[in-house]
C-alpha atoms as a PDB file:
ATOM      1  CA  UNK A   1     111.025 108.216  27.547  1.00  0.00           C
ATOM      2  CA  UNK A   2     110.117 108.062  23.937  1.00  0.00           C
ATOM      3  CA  UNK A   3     107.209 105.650  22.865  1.00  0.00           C
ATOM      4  CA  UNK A   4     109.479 103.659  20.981  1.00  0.00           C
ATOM      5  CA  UNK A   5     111.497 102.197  23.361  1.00  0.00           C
ATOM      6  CA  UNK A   6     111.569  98.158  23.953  1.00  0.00           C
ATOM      7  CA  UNK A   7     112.482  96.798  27.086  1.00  0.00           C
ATOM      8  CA  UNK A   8     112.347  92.838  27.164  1.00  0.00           C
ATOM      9  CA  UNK A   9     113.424  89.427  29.059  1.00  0.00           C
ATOM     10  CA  UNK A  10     115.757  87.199  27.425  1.00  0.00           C
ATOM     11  CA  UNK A  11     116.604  83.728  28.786  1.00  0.00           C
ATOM     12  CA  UNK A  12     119.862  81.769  27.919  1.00  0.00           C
ATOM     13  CA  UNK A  13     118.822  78.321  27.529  1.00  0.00           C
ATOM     14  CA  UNK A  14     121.601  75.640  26.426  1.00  0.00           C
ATOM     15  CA  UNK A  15     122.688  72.055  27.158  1.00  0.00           C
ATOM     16  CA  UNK A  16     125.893  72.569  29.838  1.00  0.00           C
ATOM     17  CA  UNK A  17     129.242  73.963  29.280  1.00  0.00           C
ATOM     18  CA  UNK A  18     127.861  75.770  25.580  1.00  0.00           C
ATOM     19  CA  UNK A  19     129.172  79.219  27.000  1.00  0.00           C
ATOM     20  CA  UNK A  20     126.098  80.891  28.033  1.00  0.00           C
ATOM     21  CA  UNK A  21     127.586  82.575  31.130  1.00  0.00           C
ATOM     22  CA  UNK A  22     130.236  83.506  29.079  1.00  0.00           C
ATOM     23  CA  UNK A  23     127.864  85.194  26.190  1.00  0.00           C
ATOM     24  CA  UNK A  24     125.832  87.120  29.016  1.00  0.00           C
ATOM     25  CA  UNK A  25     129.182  88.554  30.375  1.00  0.00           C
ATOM     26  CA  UNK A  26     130.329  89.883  26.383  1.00  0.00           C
ATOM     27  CA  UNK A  27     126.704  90.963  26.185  1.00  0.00           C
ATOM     28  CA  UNK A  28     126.821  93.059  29.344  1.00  0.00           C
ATOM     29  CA  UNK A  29     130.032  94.171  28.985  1.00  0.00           C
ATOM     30  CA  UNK A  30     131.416  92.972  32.267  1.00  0.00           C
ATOM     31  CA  UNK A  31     131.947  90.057  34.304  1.00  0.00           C
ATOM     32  CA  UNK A  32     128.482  88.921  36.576  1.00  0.00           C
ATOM     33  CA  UNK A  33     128.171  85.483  35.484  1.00  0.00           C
ATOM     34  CA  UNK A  34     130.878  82.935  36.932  1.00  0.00           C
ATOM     35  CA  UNK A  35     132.715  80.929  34.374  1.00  0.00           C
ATOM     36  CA  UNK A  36     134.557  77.571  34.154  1.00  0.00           C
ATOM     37  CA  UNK A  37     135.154  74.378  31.702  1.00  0.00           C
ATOM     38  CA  UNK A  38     133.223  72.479  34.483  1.00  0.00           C
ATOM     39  CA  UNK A  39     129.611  71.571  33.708  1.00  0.00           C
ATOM     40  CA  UNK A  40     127.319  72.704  35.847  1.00  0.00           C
ATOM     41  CA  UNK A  41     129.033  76.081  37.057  1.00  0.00           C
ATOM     42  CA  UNK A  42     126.296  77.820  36.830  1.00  0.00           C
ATOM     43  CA  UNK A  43     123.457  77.146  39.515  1.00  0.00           C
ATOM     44  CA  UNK A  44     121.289  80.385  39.832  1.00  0.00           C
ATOM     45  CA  UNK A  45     119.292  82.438  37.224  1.00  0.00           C
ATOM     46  CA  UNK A  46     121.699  85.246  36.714  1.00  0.00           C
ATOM     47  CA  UNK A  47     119.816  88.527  35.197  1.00  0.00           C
ATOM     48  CA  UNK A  48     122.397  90.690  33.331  1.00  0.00           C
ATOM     49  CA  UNK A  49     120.962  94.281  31.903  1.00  0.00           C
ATOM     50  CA  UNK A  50     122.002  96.042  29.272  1.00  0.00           C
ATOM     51  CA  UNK A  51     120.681  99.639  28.191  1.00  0.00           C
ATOM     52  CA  UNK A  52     121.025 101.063  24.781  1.00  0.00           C
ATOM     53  CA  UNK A  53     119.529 104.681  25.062  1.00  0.00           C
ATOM     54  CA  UNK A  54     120.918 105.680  21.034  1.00  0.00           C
ATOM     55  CA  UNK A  55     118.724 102.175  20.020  1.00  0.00           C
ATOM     56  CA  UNK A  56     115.900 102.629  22.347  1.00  0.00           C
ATOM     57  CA  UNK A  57     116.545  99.369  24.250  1.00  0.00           C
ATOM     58  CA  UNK A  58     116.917  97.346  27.418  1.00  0.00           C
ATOM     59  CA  UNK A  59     117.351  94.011  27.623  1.00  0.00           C
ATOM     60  CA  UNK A  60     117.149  91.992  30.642  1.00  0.00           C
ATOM     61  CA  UNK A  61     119.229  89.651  29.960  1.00  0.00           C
ATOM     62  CA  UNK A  62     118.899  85.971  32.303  1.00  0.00           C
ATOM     63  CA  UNK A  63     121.358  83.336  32.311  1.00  0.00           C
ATOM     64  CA  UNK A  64     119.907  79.334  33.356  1.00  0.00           C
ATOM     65  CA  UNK A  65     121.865  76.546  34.493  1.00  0.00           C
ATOM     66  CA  UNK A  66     122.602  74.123  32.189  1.00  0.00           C
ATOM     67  CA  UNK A  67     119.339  71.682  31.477  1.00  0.00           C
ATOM     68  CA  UNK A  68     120.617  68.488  33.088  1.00  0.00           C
ATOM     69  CA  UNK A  69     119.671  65.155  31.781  1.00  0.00           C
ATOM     70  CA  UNK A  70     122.046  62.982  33.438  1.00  0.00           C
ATOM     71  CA  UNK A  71     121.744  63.600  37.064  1.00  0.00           C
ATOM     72  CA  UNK A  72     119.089  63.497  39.509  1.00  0.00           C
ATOM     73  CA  UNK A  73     118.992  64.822  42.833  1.00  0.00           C
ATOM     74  CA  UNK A  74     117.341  67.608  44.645  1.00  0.00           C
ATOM     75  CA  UNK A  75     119.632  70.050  43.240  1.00  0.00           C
ATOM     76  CA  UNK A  76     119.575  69.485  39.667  1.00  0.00           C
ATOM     77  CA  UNK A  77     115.878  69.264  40.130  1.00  0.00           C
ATOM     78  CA  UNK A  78     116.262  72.842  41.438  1.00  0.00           C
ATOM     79  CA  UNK A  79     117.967  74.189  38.331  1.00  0.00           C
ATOM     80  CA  UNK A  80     115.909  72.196  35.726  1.00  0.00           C
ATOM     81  CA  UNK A  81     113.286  74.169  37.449  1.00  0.00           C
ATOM     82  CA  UNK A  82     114.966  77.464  37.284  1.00  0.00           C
ATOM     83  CA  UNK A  83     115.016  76.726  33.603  1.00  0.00           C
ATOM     84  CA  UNK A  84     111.453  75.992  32.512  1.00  0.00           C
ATOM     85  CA  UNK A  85     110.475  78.785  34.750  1.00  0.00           C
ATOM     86  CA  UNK A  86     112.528  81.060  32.814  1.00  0.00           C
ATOM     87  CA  UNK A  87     111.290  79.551  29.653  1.00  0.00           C
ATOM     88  CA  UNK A  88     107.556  80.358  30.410  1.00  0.00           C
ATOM     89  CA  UNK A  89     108.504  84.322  31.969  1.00  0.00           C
ATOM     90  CA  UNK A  90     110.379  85.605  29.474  1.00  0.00           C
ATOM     91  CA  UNK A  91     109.816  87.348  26.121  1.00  0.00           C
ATOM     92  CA  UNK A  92     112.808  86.282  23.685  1.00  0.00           C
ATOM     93  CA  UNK A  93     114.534  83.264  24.045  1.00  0.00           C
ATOM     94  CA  UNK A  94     118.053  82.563  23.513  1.00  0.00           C
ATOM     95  CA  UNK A  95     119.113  78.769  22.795  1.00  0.00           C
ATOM     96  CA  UNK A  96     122.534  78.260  22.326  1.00  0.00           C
ATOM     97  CA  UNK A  97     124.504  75.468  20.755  1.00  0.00           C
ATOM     98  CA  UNK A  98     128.142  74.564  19.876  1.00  0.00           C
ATOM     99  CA  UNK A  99     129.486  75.321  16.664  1.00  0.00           C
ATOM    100  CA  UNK A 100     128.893  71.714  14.650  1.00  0.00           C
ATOM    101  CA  UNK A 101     127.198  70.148  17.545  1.00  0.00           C
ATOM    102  CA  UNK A 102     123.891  69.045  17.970  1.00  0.00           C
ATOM    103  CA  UNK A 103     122.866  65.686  19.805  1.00  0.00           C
ATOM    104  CA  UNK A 104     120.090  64.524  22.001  1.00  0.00           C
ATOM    105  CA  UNK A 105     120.859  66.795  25.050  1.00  0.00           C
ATOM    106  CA  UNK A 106     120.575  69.692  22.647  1.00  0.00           C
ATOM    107  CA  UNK A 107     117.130  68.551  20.933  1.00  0.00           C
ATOM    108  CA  UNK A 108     115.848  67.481  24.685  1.00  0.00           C
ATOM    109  CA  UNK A 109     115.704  71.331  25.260  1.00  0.00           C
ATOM    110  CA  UNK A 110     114.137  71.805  21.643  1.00  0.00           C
ATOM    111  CA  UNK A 111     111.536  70.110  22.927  1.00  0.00           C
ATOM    112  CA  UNK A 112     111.285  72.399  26.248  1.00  0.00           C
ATOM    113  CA  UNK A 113     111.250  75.835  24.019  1.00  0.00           C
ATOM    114  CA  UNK A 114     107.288  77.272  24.267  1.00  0.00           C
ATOM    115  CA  UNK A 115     106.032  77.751  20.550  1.00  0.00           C
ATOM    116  CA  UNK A 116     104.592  80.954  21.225  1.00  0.00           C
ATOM    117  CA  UNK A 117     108.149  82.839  22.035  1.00  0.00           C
ATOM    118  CA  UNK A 118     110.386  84.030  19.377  1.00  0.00           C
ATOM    119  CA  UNK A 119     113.554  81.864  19.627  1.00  0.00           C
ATOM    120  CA  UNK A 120     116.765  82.997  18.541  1.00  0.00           C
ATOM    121  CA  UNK A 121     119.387  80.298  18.311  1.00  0.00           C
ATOM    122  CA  UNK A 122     123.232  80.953  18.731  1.00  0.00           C
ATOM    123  CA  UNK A 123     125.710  79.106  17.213  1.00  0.00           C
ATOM    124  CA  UNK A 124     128.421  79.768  19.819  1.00  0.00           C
ATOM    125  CA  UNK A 125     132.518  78.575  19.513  1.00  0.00           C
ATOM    126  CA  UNK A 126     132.393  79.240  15.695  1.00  0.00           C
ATOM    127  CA  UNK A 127     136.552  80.447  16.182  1.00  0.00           C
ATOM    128  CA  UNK A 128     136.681  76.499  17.386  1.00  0.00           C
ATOM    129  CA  UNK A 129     135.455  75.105  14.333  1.00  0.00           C
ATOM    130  CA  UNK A 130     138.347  73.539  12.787  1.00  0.00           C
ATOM    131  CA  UNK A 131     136.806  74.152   8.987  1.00  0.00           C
ATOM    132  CA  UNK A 132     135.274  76.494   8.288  1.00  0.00           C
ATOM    133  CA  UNK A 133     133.404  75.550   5.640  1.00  0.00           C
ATOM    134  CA  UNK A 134     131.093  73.181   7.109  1.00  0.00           C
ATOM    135  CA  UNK A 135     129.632  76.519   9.300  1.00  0.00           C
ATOM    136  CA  UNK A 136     126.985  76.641   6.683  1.00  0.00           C
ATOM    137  CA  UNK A 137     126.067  73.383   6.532  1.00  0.00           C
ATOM    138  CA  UNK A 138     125.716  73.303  10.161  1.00  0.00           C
ATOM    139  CA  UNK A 139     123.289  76.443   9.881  1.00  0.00           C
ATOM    140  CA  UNK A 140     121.352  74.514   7.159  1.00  0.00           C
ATOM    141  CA  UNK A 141     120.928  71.740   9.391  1.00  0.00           C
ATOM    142  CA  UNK A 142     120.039  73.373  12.899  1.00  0.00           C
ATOM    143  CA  UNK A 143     117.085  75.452  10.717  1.00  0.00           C
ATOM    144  CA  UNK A 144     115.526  72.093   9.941  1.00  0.00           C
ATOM    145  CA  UNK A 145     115.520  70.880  13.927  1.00  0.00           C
ATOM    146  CA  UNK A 146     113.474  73.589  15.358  1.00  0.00           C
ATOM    147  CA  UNK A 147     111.452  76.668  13.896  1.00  0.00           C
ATOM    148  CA  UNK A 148     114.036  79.112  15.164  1.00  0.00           C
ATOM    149  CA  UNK A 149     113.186  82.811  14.675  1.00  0.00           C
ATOM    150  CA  UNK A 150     116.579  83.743  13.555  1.00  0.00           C
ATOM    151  CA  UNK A 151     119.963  82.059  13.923  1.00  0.00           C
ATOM    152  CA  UNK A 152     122.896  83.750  14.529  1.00  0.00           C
ATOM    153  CA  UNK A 153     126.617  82.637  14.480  1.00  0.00           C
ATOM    154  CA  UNK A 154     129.293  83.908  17.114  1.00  0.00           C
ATOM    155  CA  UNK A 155     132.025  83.443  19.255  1.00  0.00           C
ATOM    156  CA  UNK A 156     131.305  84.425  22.905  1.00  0.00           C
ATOM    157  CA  UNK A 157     134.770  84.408  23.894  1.00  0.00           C
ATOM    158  CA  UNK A 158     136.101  86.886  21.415  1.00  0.00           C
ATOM    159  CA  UNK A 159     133.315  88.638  20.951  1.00  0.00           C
ATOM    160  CA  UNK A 160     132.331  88.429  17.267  1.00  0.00           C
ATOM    161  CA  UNK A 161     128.558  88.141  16.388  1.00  0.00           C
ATOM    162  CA  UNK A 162     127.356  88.908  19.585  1.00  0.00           C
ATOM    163  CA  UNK A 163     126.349  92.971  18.535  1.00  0.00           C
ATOM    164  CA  UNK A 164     124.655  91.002  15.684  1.00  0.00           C
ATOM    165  CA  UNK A 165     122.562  88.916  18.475  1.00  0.00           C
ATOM    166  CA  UNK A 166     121.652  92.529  19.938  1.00  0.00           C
ATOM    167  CA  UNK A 167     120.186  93.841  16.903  1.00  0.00           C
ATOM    168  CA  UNK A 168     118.657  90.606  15.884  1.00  0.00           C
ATOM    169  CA  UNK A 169     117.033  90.781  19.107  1.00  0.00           C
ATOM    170  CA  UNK A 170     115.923  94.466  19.170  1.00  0.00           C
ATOM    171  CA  UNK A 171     112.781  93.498  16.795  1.00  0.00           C
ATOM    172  CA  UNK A 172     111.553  90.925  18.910  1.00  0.00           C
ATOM    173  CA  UNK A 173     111.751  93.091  22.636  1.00  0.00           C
ATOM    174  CA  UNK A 174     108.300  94.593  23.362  1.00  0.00           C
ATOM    175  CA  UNK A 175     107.373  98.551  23.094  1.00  0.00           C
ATOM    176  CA  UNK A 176     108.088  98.983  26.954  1.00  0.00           C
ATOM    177  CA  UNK A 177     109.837 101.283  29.299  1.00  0.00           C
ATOM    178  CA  UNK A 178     112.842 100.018  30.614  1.00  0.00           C
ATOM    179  CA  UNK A 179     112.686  98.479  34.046  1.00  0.00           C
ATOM    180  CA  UNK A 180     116.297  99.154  35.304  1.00  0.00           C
ATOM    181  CA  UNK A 181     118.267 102.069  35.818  1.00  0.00           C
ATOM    182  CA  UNK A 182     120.800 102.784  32.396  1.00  0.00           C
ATOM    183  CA  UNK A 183     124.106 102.245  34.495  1.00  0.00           C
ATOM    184  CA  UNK A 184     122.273  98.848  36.360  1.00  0.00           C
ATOM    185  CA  UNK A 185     123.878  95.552  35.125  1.00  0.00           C
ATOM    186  CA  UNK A 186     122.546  93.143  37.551  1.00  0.00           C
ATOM    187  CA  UNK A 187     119.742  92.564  40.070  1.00  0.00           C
ATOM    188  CA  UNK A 188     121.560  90.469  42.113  1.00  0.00           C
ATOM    189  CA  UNK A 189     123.066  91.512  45.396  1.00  0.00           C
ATOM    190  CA  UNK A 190     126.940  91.828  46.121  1.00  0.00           C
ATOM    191  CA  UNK A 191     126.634  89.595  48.802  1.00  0.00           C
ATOM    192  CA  UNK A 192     125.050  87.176  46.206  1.00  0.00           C
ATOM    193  CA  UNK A 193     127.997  88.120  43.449  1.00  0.00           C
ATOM    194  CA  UNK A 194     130.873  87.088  46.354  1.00  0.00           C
ATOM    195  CA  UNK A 195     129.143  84.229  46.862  1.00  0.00           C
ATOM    196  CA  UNK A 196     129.331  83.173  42.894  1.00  0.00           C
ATOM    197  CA  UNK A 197     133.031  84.401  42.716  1.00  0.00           C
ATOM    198  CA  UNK A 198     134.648  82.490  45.564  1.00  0.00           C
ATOM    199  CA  UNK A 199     132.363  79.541  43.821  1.00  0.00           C
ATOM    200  CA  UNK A 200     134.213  80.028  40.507  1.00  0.00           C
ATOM    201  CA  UNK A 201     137.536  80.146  41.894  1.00  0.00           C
ATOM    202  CA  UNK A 202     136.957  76.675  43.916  1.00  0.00           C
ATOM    203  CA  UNK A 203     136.064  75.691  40.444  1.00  0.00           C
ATOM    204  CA  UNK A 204     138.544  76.485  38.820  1.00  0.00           C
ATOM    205  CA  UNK A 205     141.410  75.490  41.092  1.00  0.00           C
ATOM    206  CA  UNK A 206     140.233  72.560  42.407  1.00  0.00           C
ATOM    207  CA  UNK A 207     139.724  71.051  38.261  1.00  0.00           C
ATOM    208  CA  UNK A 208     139.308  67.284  38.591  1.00  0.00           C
ATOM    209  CA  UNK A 209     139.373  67.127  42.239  1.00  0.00           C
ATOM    210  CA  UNK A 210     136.698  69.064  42.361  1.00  0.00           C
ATOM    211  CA  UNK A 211     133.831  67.729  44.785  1.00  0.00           C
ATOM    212  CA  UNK A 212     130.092  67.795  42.799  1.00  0.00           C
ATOM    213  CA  UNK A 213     128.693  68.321  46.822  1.00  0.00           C
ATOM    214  CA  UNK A 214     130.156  72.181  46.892  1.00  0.00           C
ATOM    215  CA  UNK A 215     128.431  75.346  47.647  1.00  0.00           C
ATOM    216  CA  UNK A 216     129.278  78.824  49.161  1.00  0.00           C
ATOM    217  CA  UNK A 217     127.052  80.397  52.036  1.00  0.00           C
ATOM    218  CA  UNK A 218     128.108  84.103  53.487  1.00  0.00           C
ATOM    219  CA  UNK A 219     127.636  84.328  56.487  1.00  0.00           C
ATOM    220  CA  UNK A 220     128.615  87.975  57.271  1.00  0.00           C
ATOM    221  CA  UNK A 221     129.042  91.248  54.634  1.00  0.00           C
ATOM    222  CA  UNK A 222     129.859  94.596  56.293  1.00  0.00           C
ATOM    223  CA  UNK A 223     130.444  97.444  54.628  1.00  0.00           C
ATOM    224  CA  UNK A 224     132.353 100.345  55.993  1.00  0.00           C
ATOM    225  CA  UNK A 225     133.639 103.146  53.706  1.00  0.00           C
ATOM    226  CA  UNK A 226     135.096 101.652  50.664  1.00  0.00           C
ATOM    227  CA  UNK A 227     136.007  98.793  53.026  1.00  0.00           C
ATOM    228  CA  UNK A 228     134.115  95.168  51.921  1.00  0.00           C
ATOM    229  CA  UNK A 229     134.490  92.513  54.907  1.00  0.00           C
ATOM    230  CA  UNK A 230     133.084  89.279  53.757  1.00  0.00           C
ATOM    231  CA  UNK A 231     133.410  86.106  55.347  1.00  0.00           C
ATOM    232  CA  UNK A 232     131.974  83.430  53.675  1.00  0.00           C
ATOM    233  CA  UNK A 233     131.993  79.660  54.337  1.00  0.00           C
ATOM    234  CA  UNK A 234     132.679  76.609  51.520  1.00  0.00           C
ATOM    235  CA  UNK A 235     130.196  73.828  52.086  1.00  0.00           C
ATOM    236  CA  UNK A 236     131.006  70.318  51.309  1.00  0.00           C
ATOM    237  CA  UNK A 237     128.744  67.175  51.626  1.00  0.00           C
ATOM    238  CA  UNK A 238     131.881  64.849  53.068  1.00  0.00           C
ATOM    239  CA  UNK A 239     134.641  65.485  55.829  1.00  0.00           C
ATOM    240  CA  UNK A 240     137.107  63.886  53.037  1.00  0.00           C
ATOM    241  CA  UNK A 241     136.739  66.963  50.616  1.00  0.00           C
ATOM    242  CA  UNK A 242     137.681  69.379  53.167  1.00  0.00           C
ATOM    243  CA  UNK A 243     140.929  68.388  53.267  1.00  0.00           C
ATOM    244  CA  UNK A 244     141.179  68.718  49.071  1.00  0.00           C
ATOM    245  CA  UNK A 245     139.986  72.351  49.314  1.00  0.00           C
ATOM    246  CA  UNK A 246     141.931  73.444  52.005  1.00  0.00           C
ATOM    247  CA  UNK A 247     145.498  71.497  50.304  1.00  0.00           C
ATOM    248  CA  UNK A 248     148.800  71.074  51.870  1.00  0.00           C
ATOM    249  CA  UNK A 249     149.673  73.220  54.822  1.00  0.00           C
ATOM    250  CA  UNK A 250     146.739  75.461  53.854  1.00  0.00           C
ATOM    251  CA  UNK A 251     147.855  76.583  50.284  1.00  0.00           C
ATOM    252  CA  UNK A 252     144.824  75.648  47.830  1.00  0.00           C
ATOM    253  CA  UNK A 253     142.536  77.493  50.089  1.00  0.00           C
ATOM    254  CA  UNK A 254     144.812  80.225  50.300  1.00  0.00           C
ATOM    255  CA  UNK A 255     144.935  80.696  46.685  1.00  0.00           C
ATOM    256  CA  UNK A 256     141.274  80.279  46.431  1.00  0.00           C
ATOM    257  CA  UNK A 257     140.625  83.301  48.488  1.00  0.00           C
ATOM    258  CA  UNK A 258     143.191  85.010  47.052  1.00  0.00           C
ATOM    259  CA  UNK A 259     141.949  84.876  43.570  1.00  0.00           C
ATOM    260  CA  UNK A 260     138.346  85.347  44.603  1.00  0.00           C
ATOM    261  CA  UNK A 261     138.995  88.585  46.267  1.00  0.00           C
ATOM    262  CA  UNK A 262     141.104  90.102  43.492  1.00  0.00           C
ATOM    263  CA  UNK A 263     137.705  89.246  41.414  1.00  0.00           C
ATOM    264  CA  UNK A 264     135.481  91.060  44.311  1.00  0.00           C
ATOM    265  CA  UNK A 265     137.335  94.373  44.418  1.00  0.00           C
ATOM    266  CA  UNK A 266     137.805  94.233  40.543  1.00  0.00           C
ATOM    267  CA  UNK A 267     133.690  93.779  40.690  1.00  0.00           C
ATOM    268  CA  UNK A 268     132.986  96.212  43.512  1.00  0.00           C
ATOM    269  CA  UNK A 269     135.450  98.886  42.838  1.00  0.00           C
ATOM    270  CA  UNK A 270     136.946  98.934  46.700  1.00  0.00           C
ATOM    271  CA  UNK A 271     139.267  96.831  48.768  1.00  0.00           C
ATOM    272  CA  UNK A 272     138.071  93.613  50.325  1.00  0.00           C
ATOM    273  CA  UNK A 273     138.775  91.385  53.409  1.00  0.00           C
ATOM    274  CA  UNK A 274     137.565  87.971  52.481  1.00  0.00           C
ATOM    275  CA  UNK A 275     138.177  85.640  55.416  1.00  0.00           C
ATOM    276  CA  UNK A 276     137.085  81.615  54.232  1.00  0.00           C
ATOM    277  CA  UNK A 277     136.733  78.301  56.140  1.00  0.00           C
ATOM    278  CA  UNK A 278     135.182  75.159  55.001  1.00  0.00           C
ATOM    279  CA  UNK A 279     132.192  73.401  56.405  1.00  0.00           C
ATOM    280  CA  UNK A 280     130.826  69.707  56.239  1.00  0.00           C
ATOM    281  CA  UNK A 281     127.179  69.571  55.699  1.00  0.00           C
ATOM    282  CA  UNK A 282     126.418  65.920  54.759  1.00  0.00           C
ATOM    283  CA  UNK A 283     123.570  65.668  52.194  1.00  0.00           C
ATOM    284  CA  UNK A 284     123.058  69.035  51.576  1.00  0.00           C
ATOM    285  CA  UNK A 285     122.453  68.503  47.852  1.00  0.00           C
ATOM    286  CA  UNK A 286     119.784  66.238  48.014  1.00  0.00           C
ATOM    287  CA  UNK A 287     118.292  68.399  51.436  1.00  0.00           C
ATOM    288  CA  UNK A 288     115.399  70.809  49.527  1.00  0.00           C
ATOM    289  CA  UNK A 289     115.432  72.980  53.031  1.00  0.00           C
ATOM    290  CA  UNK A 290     119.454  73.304  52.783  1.00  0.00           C
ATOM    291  CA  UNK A 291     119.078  74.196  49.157  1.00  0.00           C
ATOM    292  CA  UNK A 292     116.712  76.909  50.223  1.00  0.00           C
ATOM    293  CA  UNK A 293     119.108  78.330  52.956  1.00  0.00           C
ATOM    294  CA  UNK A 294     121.735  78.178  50.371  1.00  0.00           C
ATOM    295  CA  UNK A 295     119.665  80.535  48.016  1.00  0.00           C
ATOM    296  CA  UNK A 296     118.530  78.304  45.745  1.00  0.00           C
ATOM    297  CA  UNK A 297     115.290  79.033  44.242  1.00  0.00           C
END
């Protein structure tokens, strides 16, 4: 491995629902983050790799939860926690905004950002901003909030900017060997990336029904062959939000599972037997030994 390589940690940092699972899947190439317009999707740190052997780079890429401001509770104290941890471990941070949007949950996690990182800000949803011409502006403005390394415009949806955020970045990565194998895109487990997928799907099927009390345990993954059996059970915090999840004769949790496993073999490259049911554990959120049996950190 030549001398020249850089290998480096990169946190995504943001207010909720700015699209930073969405800009670690287009940086990685495929799909390891879950997604949805719901705040608060994403619960875990989420490390996404990508290795660039022609430009002598790895980057270790690790997606936070949203910084919530709003809510208290055991949980969210969980994930603010997963985010100043990841502020302090990494070497190159990543805030991203929306395109023309800056309030006081934005500059709350100015104020979070260590001094002595390089941080690179992304301007994210720029194909939503109605005109166009008030992108510079924006730019203009957002330099005079924080001293931001370098600030680059995209859209993570479709894609555009985002090889200009992996160049930008390249300068700032250390001279180190890379950590992960070149075809690795994740250190998480597949048990851990079901879990996440079936999460999604309740997400985004459920929409304003949604319960906030909702989590996904598995409680079995075998493995036979190119054979994935998976049987995973949905947690809720009240007896009343079973019977949303599981719908009419059966239905919304049939299309739950159904989606989620189309997800797991797409992910996993094999066929998989996903069998679901749905559990009430009252005050689970709030329960800092459930949270921990739940896998969160």
């Amino acid at each position: 491995m030549s001398a020249a390589f850089r290998t480096g940690y990169l946190a995504i940092v943001g207010q909720p629902n700015v699209g930073k699972s969405t800009l670690l899947n287009q940086l990685v190439g495929q799909k390891i983050s879950i997604t949805s317009k719901k705040a608060q999707t994403t619960r875990h740190r989420v490390t996404g790799i990508l290795t660039l052997p022609e430009r002598q780079c790895q980057y270790i890429f690790v997606d936070t939860p949203g910084f919530q401001t709003r809510h208290a509770g055991a949980l969210n104290r969980v994930m603010n926690r997963n985010v100043t941890q990841a502020l302090a471990e990494v070497d190159v941070i990543i805030c991203v905004v929306e395109a023309g949007r800056c309030g006081p949950a934005d500059r709350a996690i100015f104020k979070l950002l260590p001094r002595e990182r390089p941080v690179l800000l992304a301007i994210n949803k720029i194909d939503k901003l109605a005109d166009k011409a008030k992108l510079l502006p924006f730019i203009a403005r957002m330099a005079q909030e924080y001293s931001f390394a370098e600030i680059v415009p995209l859209s993570a949806q479709q894609g555009g900017g985002t090889d200009q955020l992996i160049q930008t970045a390249a300068q700032y990565l250390p001279l180190a060997a890379p950590v992960f194998g070149e075809e690795e895109i994740t250190d998480r487990s597949e048990r851990f990336l079901a879990a996440e997928l079936l999460r999604e799907k309740l997400f985004r099927n459920l929409g304003e029904e949604l319960p906030y009390g909702i989590a996904v345990e598995i409680e079995r993954f075998e493995q036979e062959g190119g054979l994935r059996r998976i049987f995973a059970a949905i947690i809720v915090d009240r007896a009343a939000h079973k019977s949303i999840i599981i719908g009419k004769g059966g239905e919304k949790l049939k299309t739950i599972s159904s989606d989620a496993r189309r997800d797991m073999e797409a992910l996993f490259g094999g066929k998989v037997y996903l069998e679901t049911w749905v559990k009430v554990k009252s005050g689970w959120a709030d329960d800092e030994r459930a949270l921990k049996s739940l896998g969160y950190e």
